[in-house]
PDB file of N, CA and C in Angstrom:
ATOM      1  N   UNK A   1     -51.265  46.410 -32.781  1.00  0.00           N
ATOM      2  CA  UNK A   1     -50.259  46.513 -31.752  1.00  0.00           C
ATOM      3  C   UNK A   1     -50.775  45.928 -30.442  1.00  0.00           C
ATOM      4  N   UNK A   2     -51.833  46.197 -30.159  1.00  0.00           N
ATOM      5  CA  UNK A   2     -53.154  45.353 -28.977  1.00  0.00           C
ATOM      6  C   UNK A   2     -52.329  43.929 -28.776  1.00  0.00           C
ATOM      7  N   UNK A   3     -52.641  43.702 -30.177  1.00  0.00           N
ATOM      8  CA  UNK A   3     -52.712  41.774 -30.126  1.00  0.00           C
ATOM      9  C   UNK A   3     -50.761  41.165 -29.932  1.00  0.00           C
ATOM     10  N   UNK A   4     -50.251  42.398 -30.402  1.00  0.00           N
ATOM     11  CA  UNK A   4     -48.515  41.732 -29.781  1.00  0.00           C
ATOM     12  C   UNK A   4     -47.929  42.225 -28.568  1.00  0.00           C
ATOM     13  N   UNK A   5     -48.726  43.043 -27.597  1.00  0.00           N
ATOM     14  CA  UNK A   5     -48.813  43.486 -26.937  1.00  0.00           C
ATOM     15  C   UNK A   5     -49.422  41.844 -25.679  1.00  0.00           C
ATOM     16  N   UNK A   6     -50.369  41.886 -26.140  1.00  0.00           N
ATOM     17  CA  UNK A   6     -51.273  41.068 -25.859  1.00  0.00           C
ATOM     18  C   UNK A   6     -50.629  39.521 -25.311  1.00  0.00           C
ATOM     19  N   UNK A   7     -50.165  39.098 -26.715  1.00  0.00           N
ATOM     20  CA  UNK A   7     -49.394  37.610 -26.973  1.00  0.00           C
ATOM     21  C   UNK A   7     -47.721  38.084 -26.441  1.00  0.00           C
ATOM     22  N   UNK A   8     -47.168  38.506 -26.137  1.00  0.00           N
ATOM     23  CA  UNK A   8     -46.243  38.761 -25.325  1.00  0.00           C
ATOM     24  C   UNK A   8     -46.770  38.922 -23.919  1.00  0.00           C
ATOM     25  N   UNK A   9     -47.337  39.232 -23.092  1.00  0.00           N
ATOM     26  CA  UNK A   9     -47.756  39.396 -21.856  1.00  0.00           C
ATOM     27  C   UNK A   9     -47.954  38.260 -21.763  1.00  0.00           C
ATOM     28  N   UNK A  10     -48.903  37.700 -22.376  1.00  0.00           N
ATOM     29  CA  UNK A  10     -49.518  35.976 -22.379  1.00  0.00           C
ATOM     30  C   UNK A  10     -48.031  34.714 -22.518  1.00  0.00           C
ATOM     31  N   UNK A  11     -47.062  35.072 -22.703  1.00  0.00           N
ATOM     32  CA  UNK A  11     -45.645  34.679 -23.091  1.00  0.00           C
ATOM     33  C   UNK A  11     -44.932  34.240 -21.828  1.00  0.00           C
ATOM     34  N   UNK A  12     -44.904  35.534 -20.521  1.00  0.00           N
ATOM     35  CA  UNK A  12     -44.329  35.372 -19.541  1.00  0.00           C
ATOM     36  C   UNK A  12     -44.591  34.511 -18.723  1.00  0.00           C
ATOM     37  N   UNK A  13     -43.236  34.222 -17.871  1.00  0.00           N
ATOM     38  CA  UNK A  13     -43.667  32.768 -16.925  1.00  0.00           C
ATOM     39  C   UNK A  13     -44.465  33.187 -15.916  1.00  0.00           C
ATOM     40  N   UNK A  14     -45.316  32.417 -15.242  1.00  0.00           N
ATOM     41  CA  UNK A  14     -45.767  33.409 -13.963  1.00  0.00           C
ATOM     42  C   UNK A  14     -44.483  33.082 -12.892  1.00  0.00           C
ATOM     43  N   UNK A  15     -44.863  34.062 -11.788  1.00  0.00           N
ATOM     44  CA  UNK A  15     -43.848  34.125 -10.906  1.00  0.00           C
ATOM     45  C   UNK A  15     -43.758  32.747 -10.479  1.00  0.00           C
ATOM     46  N   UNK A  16     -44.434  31.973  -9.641  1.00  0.00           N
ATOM     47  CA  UNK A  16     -44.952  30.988  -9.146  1.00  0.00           C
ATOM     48  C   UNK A  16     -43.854  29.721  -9.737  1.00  0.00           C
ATOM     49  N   UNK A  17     -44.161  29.720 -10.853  1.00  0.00           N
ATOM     50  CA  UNK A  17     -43.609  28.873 -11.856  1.00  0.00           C
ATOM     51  C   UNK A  17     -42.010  29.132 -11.884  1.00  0.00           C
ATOM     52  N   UNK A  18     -41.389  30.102 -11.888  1.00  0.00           N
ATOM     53  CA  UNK A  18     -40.327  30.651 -12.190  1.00  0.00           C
ATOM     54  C   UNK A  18     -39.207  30.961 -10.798  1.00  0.00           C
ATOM     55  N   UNK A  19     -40.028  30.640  -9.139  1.00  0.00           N
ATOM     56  CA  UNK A  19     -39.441  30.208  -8.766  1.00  0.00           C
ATOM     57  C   UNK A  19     -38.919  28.615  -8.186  1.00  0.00           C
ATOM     58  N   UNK A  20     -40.134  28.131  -8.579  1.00  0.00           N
ATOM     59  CA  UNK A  20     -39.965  26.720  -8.649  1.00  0.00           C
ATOM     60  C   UNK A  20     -38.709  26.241  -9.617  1.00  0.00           C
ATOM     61  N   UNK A  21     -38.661  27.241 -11.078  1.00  0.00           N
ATOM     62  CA  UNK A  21     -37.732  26.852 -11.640  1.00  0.00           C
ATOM     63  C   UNK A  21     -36.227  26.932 -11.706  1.00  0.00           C
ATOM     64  N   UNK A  22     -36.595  28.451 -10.709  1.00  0.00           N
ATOM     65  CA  UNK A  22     -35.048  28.769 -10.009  1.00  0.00           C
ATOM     66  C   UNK A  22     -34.565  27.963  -8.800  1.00  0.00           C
ATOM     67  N   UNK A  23     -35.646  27.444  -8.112  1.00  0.00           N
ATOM     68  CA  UNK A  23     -34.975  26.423  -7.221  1.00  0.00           C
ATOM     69  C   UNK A  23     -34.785  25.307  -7.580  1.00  0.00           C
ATOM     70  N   UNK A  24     -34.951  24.602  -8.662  1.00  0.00           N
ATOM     71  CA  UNK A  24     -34.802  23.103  -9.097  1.00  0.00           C
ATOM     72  C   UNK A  24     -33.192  23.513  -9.582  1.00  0.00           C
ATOM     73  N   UNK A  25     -32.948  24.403 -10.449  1.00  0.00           N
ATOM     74  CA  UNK A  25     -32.352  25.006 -11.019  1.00  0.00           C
ATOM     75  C   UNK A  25     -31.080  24.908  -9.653  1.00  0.00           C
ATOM     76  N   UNK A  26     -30.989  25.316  -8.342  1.00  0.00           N
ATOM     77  CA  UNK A  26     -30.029  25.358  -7.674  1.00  0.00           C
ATOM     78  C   UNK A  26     -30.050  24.166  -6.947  1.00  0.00           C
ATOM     79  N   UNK A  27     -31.439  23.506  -6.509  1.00  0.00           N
ATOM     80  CA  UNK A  27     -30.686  22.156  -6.354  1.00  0.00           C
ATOM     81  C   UNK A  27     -30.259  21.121  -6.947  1.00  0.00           C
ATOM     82  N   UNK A  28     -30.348  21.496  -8.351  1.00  0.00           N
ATOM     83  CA  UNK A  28     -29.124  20.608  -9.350  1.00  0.00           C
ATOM     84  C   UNK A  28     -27.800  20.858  -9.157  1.00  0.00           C
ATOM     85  N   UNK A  29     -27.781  22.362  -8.698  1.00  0.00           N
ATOM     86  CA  UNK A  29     -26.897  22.726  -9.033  1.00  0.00           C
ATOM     87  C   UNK A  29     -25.780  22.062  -7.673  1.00  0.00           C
ATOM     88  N   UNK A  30     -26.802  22.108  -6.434  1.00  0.00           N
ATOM     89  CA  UNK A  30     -26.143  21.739  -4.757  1.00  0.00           C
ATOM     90  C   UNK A  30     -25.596  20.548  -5.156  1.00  0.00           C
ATOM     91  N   UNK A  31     -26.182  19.653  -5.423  1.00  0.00           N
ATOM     92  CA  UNK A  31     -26.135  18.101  -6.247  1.00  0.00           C
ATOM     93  C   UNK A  31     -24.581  17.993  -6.855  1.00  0.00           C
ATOM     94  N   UNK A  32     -24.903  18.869  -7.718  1.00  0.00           N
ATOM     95  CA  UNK A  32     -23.462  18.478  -8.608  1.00  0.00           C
ATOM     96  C   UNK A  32     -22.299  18.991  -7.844  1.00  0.00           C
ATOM     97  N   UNK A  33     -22.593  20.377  -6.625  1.00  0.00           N
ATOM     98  CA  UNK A  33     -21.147  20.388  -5.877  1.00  0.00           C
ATOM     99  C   UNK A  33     -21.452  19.243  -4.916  1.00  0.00           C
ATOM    100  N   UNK A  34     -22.271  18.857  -4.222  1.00  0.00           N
ATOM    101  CA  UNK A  34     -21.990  17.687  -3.337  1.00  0.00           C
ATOM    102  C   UNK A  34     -21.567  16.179  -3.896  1.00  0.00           C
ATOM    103  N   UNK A  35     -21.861  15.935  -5.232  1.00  0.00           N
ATOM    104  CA  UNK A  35     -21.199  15.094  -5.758  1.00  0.00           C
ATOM    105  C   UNK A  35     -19.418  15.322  -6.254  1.00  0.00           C
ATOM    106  N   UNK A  36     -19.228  16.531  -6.145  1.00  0.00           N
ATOM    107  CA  UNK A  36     -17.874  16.519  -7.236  1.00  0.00           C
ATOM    108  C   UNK A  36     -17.014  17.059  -5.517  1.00  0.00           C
ATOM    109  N   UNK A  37     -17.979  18.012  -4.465  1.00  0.00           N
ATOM    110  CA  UNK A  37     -16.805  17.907  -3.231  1.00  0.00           C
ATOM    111  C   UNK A  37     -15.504  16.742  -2.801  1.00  0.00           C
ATOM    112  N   UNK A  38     -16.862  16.024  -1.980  1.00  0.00           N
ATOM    113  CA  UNK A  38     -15.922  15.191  -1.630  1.00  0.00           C
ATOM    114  C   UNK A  38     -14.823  14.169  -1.935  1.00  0.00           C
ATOM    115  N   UNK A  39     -14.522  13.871  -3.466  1.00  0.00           N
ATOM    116  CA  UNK A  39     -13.822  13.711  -4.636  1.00  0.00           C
ATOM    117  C   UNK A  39     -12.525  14.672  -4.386  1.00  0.00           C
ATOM    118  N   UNK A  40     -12.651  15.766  -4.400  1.00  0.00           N
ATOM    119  CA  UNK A  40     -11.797  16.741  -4.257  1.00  0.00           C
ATOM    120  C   UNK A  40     -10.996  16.864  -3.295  1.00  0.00           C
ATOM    121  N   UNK A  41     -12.122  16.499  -2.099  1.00  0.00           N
ATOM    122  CA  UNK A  41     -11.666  15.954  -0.433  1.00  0.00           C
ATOM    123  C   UNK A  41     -10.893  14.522   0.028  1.00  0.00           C
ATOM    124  N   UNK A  42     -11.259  13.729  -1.126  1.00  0.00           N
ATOM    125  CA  UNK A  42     -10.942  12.687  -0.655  1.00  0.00           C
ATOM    126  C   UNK A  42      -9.199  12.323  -1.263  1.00  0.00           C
ATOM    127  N   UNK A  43      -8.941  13.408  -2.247  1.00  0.00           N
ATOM    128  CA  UNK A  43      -7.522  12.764  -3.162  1.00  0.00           C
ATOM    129  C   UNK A  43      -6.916  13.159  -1.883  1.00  0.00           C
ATOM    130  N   UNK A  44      -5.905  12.394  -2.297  1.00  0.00           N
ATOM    131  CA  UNK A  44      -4.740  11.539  -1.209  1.00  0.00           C
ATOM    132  C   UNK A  44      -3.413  12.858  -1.536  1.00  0.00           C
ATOM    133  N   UNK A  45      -2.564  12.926  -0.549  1.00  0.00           N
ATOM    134  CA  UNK A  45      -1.427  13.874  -0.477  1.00  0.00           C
ATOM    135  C   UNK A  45      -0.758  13.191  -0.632  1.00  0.00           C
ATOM    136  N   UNK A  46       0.477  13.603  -1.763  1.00  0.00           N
ATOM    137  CA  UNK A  46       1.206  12.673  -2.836  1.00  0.00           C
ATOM    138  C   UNK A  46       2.247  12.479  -1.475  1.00  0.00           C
ATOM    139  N   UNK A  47       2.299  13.091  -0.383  1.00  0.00           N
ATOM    140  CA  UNK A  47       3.791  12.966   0.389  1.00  0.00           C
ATOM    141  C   UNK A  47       3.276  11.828   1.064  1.00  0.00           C
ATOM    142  N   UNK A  48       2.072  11.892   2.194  1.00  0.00           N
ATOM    143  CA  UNK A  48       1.308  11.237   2.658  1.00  0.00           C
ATOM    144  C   UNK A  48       0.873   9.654   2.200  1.00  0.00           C
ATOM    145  N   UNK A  49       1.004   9.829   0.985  1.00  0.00           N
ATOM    146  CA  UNK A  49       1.004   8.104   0.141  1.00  0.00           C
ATOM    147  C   UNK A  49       2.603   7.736   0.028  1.00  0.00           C
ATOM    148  N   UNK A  50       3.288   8.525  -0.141  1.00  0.00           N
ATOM    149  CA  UNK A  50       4.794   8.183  -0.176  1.00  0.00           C
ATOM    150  C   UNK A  50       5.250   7.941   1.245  1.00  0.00           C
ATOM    151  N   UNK A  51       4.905   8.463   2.690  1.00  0.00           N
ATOM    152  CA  UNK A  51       5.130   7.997   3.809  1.00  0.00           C
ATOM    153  C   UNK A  51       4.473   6.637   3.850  1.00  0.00           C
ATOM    154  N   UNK A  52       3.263   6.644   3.673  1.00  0.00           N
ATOM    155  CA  UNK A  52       2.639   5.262   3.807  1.00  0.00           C
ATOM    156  C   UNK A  52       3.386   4.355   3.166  1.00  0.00           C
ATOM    157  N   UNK A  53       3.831   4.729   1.951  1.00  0.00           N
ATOM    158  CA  UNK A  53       4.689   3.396   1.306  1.00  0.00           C
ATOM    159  C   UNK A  53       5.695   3.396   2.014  1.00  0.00           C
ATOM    160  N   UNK A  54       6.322   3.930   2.410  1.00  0.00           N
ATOM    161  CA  UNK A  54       8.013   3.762   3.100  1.00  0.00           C
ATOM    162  C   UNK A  54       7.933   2.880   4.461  1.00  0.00           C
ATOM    163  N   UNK A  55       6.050   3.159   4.741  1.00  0.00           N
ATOM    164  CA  UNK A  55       6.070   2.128   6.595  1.00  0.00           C
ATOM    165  C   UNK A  55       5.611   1.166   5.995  1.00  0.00           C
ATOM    166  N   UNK A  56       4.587   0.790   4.943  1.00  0.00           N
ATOM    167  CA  UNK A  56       4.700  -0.444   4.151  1.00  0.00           C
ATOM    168  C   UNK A  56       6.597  -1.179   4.034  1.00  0.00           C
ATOM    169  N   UNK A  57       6.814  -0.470   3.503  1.00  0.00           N
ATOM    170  CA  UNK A  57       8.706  -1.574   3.461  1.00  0.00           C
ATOM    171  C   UNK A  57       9.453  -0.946   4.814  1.00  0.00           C
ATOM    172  N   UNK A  58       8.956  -0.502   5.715  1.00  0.00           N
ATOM    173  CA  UNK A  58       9.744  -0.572   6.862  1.00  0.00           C
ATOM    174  C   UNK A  58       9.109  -1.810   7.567  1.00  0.00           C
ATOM    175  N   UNK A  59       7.441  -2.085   7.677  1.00  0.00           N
ATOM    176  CA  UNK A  59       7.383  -2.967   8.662  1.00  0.00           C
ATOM    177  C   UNK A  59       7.419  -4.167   7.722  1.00  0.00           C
ATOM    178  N   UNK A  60       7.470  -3.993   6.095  1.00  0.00           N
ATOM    179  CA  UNK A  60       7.876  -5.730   6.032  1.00  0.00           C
ATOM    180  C   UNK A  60       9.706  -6.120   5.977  1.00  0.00           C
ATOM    181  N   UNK A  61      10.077  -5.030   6.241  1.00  0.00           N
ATOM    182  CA  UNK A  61      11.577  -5.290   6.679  1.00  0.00           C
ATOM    183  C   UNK A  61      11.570  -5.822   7.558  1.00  0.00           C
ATOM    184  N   UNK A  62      11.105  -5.039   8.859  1.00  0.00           N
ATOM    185  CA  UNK A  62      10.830  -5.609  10.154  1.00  0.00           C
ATOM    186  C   UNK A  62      10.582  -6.659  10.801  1.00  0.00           C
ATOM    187  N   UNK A  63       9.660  -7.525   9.556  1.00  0.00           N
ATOM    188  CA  UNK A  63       9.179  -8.880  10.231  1.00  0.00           C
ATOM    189  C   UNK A  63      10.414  -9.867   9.541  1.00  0.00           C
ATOM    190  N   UNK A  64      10.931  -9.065   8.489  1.00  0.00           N
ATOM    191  CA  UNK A  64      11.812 -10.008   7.743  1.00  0.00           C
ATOM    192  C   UNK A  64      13.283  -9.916   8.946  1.00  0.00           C
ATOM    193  N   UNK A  65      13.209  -9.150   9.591  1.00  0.00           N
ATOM    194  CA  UNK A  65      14.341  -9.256  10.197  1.00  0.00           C
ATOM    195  C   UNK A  65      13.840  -9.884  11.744  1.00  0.00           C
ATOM    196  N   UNK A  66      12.657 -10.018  12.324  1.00  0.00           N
ATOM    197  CA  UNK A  66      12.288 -10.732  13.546  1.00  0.00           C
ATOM    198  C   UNK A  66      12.037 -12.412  13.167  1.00  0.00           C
ATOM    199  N   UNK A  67      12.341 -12.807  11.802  1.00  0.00           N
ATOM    200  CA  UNK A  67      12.374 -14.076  11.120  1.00  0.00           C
ATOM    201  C   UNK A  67      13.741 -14.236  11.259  1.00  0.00           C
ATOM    202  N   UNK A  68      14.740 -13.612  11.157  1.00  0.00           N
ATOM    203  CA  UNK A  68      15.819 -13.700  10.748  1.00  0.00           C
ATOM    204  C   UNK A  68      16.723 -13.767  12.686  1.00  0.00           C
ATOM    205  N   UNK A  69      15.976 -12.943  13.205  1.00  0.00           N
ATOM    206  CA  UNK A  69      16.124 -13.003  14.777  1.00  0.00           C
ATOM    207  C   UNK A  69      15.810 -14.559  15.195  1.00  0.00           C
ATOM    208  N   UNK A  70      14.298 -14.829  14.758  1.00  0.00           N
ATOM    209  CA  UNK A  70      13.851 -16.239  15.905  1.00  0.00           C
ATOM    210  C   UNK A  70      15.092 -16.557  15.379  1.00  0.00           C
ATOM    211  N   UNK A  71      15.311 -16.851  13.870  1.00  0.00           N
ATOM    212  CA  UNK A  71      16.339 -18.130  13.398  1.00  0.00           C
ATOM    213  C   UNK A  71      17.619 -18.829  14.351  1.00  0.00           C
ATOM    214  N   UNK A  72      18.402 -16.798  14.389  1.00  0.00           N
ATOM    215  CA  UNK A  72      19.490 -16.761  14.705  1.00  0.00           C
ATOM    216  C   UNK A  72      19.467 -17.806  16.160  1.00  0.00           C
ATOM    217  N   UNK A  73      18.130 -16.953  16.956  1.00  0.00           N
ATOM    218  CA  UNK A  73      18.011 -17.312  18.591  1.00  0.00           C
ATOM    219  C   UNK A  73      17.578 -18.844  18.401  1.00  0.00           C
ATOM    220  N   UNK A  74      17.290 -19.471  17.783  1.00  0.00           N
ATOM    221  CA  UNK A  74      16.974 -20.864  17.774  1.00  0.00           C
ATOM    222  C   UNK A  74      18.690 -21.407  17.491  1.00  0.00           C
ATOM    223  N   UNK A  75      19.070 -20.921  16.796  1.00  0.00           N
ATOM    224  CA  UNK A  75      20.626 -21.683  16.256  1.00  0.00           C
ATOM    225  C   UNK A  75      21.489 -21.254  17.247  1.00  0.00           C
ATOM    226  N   UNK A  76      21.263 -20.197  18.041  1.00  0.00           N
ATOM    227  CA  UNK A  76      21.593 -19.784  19.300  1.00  0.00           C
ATOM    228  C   UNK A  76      21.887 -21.202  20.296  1.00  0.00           C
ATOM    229  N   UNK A  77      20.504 -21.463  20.593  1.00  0.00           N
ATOM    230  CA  UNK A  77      20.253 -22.212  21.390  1.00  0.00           C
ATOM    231  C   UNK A  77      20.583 -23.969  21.304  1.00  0.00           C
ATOM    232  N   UNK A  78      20.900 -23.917  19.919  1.00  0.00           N
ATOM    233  CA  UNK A  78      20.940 -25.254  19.936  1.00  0.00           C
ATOM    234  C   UNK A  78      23.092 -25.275  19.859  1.00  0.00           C
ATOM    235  N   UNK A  79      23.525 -24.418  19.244  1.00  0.00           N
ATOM    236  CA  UNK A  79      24.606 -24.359  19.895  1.00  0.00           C
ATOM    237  C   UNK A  79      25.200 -24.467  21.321  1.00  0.00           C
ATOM    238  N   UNK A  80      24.258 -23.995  21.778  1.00  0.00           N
ATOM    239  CA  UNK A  80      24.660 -24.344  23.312  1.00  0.00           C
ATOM    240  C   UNK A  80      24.308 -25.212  24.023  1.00  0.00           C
ATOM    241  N   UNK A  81      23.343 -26.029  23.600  1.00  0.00           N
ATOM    242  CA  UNK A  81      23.386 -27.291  24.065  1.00  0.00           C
ATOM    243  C   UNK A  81      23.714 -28.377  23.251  1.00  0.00           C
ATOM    244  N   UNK A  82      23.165 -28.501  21.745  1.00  0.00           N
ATOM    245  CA  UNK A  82      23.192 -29.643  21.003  1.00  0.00           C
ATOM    246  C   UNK A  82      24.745 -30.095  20.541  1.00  0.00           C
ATOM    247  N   UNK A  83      25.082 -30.801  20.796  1.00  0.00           N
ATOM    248  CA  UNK A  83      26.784 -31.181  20.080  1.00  0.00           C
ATOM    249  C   UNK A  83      26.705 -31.555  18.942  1.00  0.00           C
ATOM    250  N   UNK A  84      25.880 -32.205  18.288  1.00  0.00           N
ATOM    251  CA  UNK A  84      25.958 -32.252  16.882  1.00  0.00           C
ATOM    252  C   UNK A  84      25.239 -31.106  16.089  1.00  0.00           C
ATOM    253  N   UNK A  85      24.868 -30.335  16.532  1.00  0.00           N
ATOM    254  CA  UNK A  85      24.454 -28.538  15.696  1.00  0.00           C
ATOM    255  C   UNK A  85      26.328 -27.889  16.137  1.00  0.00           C
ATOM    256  N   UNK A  86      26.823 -27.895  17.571  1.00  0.00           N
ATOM    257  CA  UNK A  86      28.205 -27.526  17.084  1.00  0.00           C
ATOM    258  C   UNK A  86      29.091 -28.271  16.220  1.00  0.00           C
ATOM    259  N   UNK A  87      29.347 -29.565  16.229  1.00  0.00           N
ATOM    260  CA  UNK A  87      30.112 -30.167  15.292  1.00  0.00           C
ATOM    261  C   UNK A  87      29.791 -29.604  13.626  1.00  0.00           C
ATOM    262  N   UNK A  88      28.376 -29.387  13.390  1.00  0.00           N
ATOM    263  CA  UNK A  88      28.375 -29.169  12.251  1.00  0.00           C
ATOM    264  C   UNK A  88      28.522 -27.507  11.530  1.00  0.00           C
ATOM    265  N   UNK A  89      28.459 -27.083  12.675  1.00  0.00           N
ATOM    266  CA  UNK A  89      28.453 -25.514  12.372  1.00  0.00           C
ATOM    267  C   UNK A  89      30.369 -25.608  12.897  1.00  0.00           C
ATOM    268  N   UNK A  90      30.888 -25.844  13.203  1.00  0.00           N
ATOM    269  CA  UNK A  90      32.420 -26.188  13.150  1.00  0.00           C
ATOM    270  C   UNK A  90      33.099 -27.216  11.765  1.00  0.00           C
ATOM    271  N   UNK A  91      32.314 -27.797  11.547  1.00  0.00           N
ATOM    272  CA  UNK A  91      32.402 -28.324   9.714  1.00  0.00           C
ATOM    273  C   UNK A  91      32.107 -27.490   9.034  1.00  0.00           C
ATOM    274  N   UNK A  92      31.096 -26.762   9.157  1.00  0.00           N
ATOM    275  CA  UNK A  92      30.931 -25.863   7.429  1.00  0.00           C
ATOM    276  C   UNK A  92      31.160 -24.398   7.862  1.00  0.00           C
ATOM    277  N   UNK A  93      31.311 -23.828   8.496  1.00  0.00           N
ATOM    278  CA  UNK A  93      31.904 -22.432   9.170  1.00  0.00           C
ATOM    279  C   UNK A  93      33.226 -22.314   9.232  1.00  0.00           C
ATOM    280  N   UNK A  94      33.899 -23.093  10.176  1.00  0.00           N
ATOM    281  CA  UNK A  94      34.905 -23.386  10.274  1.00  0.00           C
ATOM    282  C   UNK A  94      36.168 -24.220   9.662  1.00  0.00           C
ATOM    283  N   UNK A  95      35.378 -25.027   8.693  1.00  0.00           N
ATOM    284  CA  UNK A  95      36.248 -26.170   8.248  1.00  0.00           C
ATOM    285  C   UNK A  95      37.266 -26.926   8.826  1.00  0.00           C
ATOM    286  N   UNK A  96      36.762 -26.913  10.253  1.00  0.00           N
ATOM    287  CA  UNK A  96      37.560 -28.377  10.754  1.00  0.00           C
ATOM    288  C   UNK A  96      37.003 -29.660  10.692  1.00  0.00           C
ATOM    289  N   UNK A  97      38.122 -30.407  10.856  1.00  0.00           N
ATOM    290  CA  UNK A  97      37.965 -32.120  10.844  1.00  0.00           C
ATOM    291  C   UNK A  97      38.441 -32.560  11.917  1.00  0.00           C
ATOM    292  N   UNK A  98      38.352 -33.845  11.748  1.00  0.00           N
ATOM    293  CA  UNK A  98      38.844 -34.512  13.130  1.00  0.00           C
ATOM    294  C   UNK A  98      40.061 -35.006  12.659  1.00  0.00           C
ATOM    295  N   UNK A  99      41.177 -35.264  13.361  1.00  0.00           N
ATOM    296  CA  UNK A  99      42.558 -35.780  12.913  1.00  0.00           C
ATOM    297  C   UNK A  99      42.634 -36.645  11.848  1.00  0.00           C
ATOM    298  N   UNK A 100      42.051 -37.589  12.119  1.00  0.00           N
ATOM    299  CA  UNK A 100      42.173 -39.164  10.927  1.00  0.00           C
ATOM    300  C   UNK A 100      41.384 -38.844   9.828  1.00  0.00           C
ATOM    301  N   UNK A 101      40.629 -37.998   9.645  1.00  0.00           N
ATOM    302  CA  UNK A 101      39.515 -37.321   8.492  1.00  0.00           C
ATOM    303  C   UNK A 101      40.476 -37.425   6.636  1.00  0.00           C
ATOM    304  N   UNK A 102      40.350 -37.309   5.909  1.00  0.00           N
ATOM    305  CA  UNK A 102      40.428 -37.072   4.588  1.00  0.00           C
ATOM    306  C   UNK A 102      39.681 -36.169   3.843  1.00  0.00           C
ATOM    307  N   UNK A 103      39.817 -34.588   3.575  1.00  0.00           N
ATOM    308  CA  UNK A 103      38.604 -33.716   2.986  1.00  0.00           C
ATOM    309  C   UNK A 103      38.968 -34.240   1.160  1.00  0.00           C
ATOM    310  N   UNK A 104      37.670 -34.425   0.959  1.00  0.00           N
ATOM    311  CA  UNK A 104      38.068 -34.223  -0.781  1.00  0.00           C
ATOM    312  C   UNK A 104      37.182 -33.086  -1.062  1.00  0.00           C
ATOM    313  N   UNK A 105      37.606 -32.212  -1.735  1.00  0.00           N
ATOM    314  CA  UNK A 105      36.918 -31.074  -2.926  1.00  0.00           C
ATOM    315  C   UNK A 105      36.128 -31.446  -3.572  1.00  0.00           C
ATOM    316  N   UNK A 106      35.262 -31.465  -4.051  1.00  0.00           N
ATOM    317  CA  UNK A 106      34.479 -31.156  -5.116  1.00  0.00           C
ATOM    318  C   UNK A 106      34.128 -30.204  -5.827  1.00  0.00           C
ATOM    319  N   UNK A 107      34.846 -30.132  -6.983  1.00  0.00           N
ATOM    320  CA  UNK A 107      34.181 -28.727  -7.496  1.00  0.00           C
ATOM    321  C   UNK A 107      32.800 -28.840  -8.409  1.00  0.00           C
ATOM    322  N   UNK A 108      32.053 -27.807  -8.154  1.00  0.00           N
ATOM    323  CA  UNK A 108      30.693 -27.345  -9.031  1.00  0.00           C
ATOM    324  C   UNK A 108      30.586 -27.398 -10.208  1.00  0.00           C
ATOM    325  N   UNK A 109      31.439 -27.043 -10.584  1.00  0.00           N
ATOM    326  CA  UNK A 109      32.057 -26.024 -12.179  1.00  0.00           C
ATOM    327  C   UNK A 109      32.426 -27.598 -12.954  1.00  0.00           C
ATOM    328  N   UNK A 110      31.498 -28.125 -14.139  1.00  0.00           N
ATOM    329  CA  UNK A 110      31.543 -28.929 -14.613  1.00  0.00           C
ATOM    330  C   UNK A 110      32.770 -29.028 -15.899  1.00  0.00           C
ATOM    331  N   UNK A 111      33.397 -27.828 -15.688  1.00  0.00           N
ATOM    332  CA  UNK A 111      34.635 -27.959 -16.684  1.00  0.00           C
ATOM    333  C   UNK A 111      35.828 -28.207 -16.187  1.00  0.00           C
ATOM    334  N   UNK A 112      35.958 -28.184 -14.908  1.00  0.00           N
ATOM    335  CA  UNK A 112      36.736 -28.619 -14.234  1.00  0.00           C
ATOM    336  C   UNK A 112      37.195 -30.199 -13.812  1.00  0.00           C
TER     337      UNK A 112
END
């Protein structure tokens, strides 16, 4: 009984050893929450990505409509001075001619 007595005592970790192993033991453990935190921290709020998309197609509306502005303000401008930008925007807007004129049709529609 001596000798299992014995070889069991001889078995145990020493202290020394055993807290070295309890602290490796928790900074694996710090490790794996500081790796898996900020993951957790970083996912995105499903509303928060859905606002972002909506100012994504608000400001490319936006530029599509300050394209659509210069245009207007350029065709603006040349209406008011250029006479042949009014004559022609009075031809295809308006469909006038000049007295002695002849319009012919053309239609698109090849069955016609």
């Amino acid at each position: 009984m001596s000798i299992t007595v014995k070889l069991v005592a001889e078995m145990q970790v020493a202290p020394v050893l055993r807290r070295w192993i309890t602290r490796l033991a928790l900074a694996v453990v710090v490790a794996i929450a500081i790796g898996y935190l900020p993951a957790e921290m970083l996912r995105r709020d499903p509303q928060a990505v859905k606002l972002e998309t909506q100012l994504e197609q608000l400001q490319a509306q936006g530029r599509e409509l300050a394209a659509t502005n210069t245009a207007l303000l350029s065709e603006i401008a040349a209406l008011r001075s250029d006479v042949g930008a009014i004559e022609d925007h009075a031809r295809s807007d308006l469909g006038m001619v000049y007295p002695d004129e002849v319009v012919l049709r053309v239609s698109k529609d090849p069955a016609r």
